[in-house]
Protein backbone atom coordinates (compact mmCIF):
# COMPACT_ATOMS: atom_id res chain seq x y z
CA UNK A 1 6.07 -0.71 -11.25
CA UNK A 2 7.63 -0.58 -15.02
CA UNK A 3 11.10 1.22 -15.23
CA UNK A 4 10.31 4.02 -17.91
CA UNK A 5 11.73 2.59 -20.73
CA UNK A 6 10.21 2.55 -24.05
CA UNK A 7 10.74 0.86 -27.15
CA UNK A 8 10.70 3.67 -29.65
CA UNK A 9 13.92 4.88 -31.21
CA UNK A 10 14.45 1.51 -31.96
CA UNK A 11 17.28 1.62 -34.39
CA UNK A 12 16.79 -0.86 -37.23
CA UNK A 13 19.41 -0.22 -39.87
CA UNK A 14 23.16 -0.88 -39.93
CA UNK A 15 25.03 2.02 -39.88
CA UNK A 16 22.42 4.18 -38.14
CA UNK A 17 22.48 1.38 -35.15
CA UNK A 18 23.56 2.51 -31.91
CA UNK A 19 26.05 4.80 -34.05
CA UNK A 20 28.45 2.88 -34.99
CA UNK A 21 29.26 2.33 -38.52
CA UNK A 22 30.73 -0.98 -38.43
CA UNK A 23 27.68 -2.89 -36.94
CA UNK A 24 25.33 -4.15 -39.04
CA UNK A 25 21.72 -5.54 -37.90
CA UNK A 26 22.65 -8.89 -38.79
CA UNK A 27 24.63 -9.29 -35.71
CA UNK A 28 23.73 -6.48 -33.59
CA UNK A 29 21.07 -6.97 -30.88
CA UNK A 30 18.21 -4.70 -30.75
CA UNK A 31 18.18 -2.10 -28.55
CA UNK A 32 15.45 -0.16 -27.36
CA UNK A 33 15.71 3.57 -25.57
CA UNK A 34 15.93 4.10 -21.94
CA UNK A 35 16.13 7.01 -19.30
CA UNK A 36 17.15 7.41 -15.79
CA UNK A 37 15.61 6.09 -13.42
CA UNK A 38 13.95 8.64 -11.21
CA UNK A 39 15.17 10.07 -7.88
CA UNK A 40 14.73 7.29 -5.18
CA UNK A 41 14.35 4.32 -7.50
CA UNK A 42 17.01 1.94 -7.33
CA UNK A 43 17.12 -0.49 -10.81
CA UNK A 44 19.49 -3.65 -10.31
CA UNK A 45 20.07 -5.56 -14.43
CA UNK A 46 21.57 -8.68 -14.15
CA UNK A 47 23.62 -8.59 -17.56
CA UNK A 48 25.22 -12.13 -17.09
CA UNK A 49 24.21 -14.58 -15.29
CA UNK A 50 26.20 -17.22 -16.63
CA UNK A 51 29.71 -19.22 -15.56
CA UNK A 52 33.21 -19.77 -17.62
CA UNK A 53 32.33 -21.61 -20.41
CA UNK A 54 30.35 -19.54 -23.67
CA UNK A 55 27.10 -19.34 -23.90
CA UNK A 56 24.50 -17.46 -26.10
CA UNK A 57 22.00 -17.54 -23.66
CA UNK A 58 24.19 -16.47 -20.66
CA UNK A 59 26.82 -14.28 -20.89
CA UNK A 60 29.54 -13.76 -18.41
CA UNK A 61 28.55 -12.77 -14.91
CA UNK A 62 27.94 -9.15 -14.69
CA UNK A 63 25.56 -7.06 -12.49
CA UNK A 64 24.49 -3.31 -13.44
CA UNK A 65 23.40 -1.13 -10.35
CA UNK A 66 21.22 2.37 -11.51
CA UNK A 67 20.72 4.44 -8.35
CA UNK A 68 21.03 7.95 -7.63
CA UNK A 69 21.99 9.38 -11.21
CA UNK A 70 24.49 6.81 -11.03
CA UNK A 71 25.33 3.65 -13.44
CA UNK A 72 27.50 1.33 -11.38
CA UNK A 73 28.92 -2.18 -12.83
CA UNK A 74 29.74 -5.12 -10.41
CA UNK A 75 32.11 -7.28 -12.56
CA UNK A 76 32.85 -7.29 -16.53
CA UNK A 77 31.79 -11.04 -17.64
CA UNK A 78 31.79 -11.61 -21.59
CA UNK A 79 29.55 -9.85 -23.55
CA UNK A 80 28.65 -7.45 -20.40
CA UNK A 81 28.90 -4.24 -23.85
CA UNK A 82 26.60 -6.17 -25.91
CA UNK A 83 24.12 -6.59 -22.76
CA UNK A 84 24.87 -2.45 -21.59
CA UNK A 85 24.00 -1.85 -24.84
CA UNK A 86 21.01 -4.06 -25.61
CA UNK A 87 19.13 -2.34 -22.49
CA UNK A 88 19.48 0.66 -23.95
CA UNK A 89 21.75 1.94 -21.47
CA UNK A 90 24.34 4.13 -21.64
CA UNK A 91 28.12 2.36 -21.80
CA UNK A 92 29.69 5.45 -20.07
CA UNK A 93 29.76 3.80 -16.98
CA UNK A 94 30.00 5.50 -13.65
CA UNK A 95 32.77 2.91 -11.94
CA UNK A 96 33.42 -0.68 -11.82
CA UNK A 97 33.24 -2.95 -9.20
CA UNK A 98 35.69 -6.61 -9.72
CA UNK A 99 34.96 -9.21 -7.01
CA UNK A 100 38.31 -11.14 -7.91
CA UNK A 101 40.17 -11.83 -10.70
CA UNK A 102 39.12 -14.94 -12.36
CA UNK A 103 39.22 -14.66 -16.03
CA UNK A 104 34.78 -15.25 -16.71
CA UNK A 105 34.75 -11.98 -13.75
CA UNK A 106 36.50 -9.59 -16.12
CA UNK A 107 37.26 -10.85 -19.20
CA UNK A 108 34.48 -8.04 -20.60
CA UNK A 109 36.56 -5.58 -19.17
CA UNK A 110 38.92 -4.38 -22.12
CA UNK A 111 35.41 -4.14 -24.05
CA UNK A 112 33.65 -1.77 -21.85
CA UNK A 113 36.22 0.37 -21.35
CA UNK A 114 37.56 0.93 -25.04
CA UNK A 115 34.08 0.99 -26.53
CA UNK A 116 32.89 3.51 -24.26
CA UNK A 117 35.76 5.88 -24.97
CA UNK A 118 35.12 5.63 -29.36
CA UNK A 119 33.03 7.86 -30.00
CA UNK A 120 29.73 7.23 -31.49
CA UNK A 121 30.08 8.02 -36.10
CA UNK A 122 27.94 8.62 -37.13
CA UNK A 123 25.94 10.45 -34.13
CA UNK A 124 23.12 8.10 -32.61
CA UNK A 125 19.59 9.26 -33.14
CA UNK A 126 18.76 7.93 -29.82
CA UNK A 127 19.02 10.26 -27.04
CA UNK A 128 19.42 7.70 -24.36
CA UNK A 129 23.26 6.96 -25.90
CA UNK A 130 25.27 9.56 -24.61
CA UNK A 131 28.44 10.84 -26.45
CA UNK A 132 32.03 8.70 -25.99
CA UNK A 133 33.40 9.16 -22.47
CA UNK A 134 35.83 12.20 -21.79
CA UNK A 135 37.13 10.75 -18.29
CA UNK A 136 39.07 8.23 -17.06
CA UNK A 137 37.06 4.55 -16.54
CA UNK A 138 37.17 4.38 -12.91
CA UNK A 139 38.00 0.89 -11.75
CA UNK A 140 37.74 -0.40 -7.93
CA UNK A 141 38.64 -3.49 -6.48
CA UNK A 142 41.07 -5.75 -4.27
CA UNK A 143 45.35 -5.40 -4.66
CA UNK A 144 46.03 -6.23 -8.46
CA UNK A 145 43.50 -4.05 -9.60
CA UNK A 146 46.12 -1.61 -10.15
CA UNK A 147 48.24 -3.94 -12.39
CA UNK A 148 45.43 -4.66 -14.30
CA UNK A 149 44.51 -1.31 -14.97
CA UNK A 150 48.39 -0.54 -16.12
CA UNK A 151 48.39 -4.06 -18.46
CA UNK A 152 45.67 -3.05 -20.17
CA UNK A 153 46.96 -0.34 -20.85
CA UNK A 154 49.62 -1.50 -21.92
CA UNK A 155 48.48 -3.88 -24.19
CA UNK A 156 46.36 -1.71 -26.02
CA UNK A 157 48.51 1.11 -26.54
CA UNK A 158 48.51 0.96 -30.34
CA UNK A 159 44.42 1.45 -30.34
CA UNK A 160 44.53 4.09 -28.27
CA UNK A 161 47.46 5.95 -30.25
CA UNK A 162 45.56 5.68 -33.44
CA UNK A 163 42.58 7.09 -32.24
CA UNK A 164 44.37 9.68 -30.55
CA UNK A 165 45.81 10.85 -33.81
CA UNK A 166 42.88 9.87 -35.74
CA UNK A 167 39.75 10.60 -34.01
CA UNK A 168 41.23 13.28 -31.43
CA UNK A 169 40.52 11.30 -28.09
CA UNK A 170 42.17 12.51 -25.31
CA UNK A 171 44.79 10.60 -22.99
CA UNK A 172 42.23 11.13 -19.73
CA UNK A 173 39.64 9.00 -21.90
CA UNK A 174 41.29 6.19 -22.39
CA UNK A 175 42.58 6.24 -18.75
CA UNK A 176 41.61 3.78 -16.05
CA UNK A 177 41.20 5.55 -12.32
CA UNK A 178 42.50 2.24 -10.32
CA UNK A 179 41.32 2.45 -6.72
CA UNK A 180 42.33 -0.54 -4.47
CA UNK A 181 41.26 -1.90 -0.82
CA UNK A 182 42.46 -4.58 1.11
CA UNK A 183 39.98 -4.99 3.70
CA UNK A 184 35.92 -4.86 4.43
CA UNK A 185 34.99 -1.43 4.47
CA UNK A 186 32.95 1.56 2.30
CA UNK A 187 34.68 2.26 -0.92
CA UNK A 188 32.59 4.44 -2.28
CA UNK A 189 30.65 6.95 -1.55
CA UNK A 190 29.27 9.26 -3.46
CA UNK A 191 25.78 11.37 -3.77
CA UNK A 192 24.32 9.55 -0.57
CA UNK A 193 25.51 5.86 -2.58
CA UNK A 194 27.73 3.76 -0.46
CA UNK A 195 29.19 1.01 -1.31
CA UNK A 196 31.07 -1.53 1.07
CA UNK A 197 33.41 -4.53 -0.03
CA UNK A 198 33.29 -7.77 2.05
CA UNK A 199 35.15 -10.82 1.61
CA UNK A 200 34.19 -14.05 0.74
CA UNK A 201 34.92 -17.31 0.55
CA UNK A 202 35.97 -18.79 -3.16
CA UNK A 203 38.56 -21.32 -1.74
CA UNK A 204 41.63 -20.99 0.27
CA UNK A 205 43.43 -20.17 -3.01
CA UNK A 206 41.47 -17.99 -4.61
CA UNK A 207 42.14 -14.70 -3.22
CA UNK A 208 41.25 -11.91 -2.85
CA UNK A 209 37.59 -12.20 -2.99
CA UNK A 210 34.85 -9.61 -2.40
CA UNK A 211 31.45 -9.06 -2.54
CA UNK A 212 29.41 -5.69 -2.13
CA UNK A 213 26.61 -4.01 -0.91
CA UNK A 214 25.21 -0.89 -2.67
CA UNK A 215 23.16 1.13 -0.06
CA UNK A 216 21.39 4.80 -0.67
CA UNK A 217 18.47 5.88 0.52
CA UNK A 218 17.83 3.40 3.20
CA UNK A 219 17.66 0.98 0.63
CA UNK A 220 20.42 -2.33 -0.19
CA UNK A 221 21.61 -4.20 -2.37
CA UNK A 222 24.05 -6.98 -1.75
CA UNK A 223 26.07 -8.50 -4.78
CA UNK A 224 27.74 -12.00 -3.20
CA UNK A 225 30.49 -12.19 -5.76
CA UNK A 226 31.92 -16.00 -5.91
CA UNK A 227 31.72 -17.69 -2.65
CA UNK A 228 30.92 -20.65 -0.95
CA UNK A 229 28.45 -20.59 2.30
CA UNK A 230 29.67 -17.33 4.15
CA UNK A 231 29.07 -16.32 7.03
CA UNK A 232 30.25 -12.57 5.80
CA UNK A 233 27.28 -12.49 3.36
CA UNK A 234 25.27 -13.38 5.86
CA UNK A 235 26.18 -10.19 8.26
CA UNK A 236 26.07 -7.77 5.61
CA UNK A 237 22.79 -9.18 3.72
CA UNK A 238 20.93 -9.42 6.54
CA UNK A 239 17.41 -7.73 5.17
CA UNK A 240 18.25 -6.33 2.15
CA UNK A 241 15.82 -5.05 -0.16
CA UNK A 242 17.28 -7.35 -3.36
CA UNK A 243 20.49 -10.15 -2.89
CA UNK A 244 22.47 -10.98 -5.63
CA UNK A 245 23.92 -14.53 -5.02
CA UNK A 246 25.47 -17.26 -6.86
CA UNK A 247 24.74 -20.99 -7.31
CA UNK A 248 26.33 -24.12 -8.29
CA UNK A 249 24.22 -27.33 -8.94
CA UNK A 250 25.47 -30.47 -9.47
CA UNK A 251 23.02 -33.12 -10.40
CA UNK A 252 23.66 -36.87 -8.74
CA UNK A 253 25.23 -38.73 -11.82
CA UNK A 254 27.63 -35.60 -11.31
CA UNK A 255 28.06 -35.88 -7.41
CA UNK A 256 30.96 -39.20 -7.71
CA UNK A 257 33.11 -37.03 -10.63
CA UNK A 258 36.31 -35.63 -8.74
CA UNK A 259 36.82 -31.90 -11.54
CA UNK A 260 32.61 -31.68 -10.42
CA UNK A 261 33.00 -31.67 -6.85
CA UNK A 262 36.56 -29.53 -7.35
CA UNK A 263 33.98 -26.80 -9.12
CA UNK A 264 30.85 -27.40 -6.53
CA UNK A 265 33.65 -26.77 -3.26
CA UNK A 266 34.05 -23.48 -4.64
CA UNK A 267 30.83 -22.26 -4.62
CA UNK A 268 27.15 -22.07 -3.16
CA UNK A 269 24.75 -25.08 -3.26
CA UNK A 270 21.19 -24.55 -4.17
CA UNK A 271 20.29 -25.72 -0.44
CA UNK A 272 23.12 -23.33 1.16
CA UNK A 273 21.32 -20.51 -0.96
CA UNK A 274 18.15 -21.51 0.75
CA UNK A 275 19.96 -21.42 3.80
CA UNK A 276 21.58 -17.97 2.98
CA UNK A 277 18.08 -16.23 1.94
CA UNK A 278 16.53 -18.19 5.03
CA UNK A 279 19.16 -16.14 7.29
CA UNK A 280 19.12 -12.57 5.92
CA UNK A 281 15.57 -12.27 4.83
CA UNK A 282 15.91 -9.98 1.56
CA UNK A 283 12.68 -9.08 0.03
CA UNK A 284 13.79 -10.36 -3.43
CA UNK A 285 16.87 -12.80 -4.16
CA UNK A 286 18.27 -13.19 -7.60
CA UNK A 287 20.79 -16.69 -8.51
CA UNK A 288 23.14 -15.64 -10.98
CA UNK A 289 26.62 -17.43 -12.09
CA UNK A 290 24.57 -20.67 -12.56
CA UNK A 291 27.45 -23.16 -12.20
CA UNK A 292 25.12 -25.87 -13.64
CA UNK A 293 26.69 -29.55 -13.97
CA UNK A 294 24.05 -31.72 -15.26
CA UNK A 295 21.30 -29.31 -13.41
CA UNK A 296 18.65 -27.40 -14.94
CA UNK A 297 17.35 -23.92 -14.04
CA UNK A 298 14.01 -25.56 -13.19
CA UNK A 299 15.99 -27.78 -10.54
CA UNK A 300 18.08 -25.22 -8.86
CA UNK A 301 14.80 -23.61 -8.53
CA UNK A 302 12.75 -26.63 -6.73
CA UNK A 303 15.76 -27.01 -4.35
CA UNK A 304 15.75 -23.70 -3.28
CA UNK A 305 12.72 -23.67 -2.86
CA UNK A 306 12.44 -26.46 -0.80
CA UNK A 307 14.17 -24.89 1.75
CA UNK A 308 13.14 -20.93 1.44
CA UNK A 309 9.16 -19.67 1.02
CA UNK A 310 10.29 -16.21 0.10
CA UNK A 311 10.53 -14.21 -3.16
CA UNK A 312 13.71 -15.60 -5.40
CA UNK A 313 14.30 -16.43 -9.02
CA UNK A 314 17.04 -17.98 -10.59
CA UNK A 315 18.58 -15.23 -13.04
CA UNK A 316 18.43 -14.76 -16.47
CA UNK A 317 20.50 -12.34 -18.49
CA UNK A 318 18.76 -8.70 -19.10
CA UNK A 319 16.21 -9.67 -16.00
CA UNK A 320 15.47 -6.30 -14.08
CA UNK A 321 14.50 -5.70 -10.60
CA UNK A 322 13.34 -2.38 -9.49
CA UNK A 323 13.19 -1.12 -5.90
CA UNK A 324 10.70 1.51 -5.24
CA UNK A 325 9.44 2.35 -1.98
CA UNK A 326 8.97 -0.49 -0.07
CA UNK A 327 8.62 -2.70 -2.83
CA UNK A 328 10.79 -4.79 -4.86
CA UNK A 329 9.59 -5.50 -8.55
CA UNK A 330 11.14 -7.55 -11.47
CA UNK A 331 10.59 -7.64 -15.59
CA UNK A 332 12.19 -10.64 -17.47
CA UNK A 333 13.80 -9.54 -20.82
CA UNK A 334 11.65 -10.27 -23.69
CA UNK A 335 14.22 -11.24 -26.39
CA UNK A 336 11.34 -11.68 -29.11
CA UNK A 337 10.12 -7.70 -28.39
CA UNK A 338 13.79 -6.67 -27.75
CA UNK A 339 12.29 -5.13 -24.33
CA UNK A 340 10.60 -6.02 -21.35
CA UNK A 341 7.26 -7.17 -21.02
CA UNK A 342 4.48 -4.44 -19.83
């Protein structure tokens, strides 16, 4: 099944692209159109899939979650506006989701939310990119959500007085809507869409940490945030239609170096991710955060799959999976056709 998403209205010259007249096509992505997915289709975009350190290739991890009318973002990695906006997709987003507070998780953050409250000049020819948001961004997550909501804030007070006066935003849409939870539970629930927050293991000092599962429609989807082997991720991932989970590979010149096996007791193994998608069953699993350390995609890969027979990739930025029915589907991100293949 191919999410109805075209590639016409591509928008090829500077000031005409995506609306804004300060881009210019010589370091603007392309970007094609896209719609809604239809009632009962749930669309999961991984929009970084990489770790800390910058890359081109892989930006900051960052999952986008289309269900019910909905557009729902699971952590703000770098570059998680460029990728929004690269799918075509509309940067008014519905709410955000923050695992934990490590810098790579939500460093996108102040991006998303003052780009999607500028509004677009001059107005975008393509219908898919919806006018500047009016509302407050709403943000969810675990206690310090709050105080990151009032920093920002804070710290960019002068934008958001100059385009107050100058471009007549209002004060509600440059707010942030801080909800906070400090246990496992549903956050969220709106339009049959729940979503519950779990937490995980990232180290005895690196709390709070949460992952989420998305359910509507007796369909799931279960984003593991950072964690190492959990037995939490286990009982709420158990047969989900698509898992979201992260890896960390070190390769054996790496396994002796002491920073290396700080990193890799952090996180998930490529064997413990077998062992994970072994134990819950999900009819798709997608690797994303690739922690590698001398390890290749194509590795992580073969060691999974050493240990698991069923349906998994390791992520790439942009890749799609769609849930329809009883089916899970998924379209890798054609950067040479700015669009998907098929």
């Amino acid at each position: 099944m191919s999410l109805p998403i075209t590639r016409k209205d591509v928008l090829g010259s500077g000031a005409a692209f995506l609306g804004w007249d300060f881009l210019s096509t010589l370091d603007a992505p392309d970007v094609v159109a896209a719609t809604e997915p239809p009632g009962g289709v749930i669309v999961v975009t991984l929009l970084g899939t990489g770790a800390p350190g910058p890359s081109p290739n892989r930006f900051g991890p960052s999952t986008l979650v289309q269900v019910a009318g909905m557009t729902l973002l699971f952590d703000a990695g770098r570059g998680c506006t460029i990728r929004v906006s690269q799918a075509g997709l509309p940067l008014d987003i519905d709410a955000v989701f923050l695992t934990h507070f490590h810098s790579d998780h939500v460093n996108g953050l102040p991006d998303i939310w003052m780009t999607s409250y500028i509004g677009r000049r001059p107005p975008s020819a393509n219908p898919a990119l919806r006018e500047a948001r009016t509302v407050p961004m709403r943000l969810y997550g675990p206690p310090g959500t709050a105080r990151i909501a009032g920093n920002l804030h804070a710290a960019f007070s002068d934008d958001i007085r100059m385009r107050t006066a100058d471009e007549g935003l209002t004060q509600a849409a440059t707010g942030i809507e801080a909800h906070e939870y400090a246990r496992d539970g549903v956050i969220f629930n709106e339009r049959g869409v729940t979503v519950t927050a779990f937490e995980v293991d990232h180290g005895p000092l690196v709390k709070p940490a949460y992952g989420y599962r998305i359910d509507s429609g007796g369909h799931a989807v279960l984003i593991s945030g950072d964690t190492r082997y959990n037995e939490n991720v286990i009982a709420h991932g158990t047969g989900v239609d698509i898992m979201v989970h992260e890896v960390c590979a070190l390769s054996p010149e790496w396994r002796d170096n002491p920073d290396a096996l700080a990193s890799a007791a952090h996180n998930t193994s490529p064997e413990e991710c077998a062992a994970v998608f072994s134990r819950t069953q999900p009819k798709f699993a997608a690797l994303t955060h690739l922690v590698l350390i001398g390890a290749t995609p194509d590795q992580v890969e073969a060691r999974v799959r050493a240990g698991y027979a069923g349906r998994f990739v390791v992520g790439e930025d942009l890749m799609r999976m769609t849930i329809l029915g009883e089916s899970v589907t998924m379209e890798r991100w054609n950067a040479q056709k700015s669009g998907y293949a098929g």
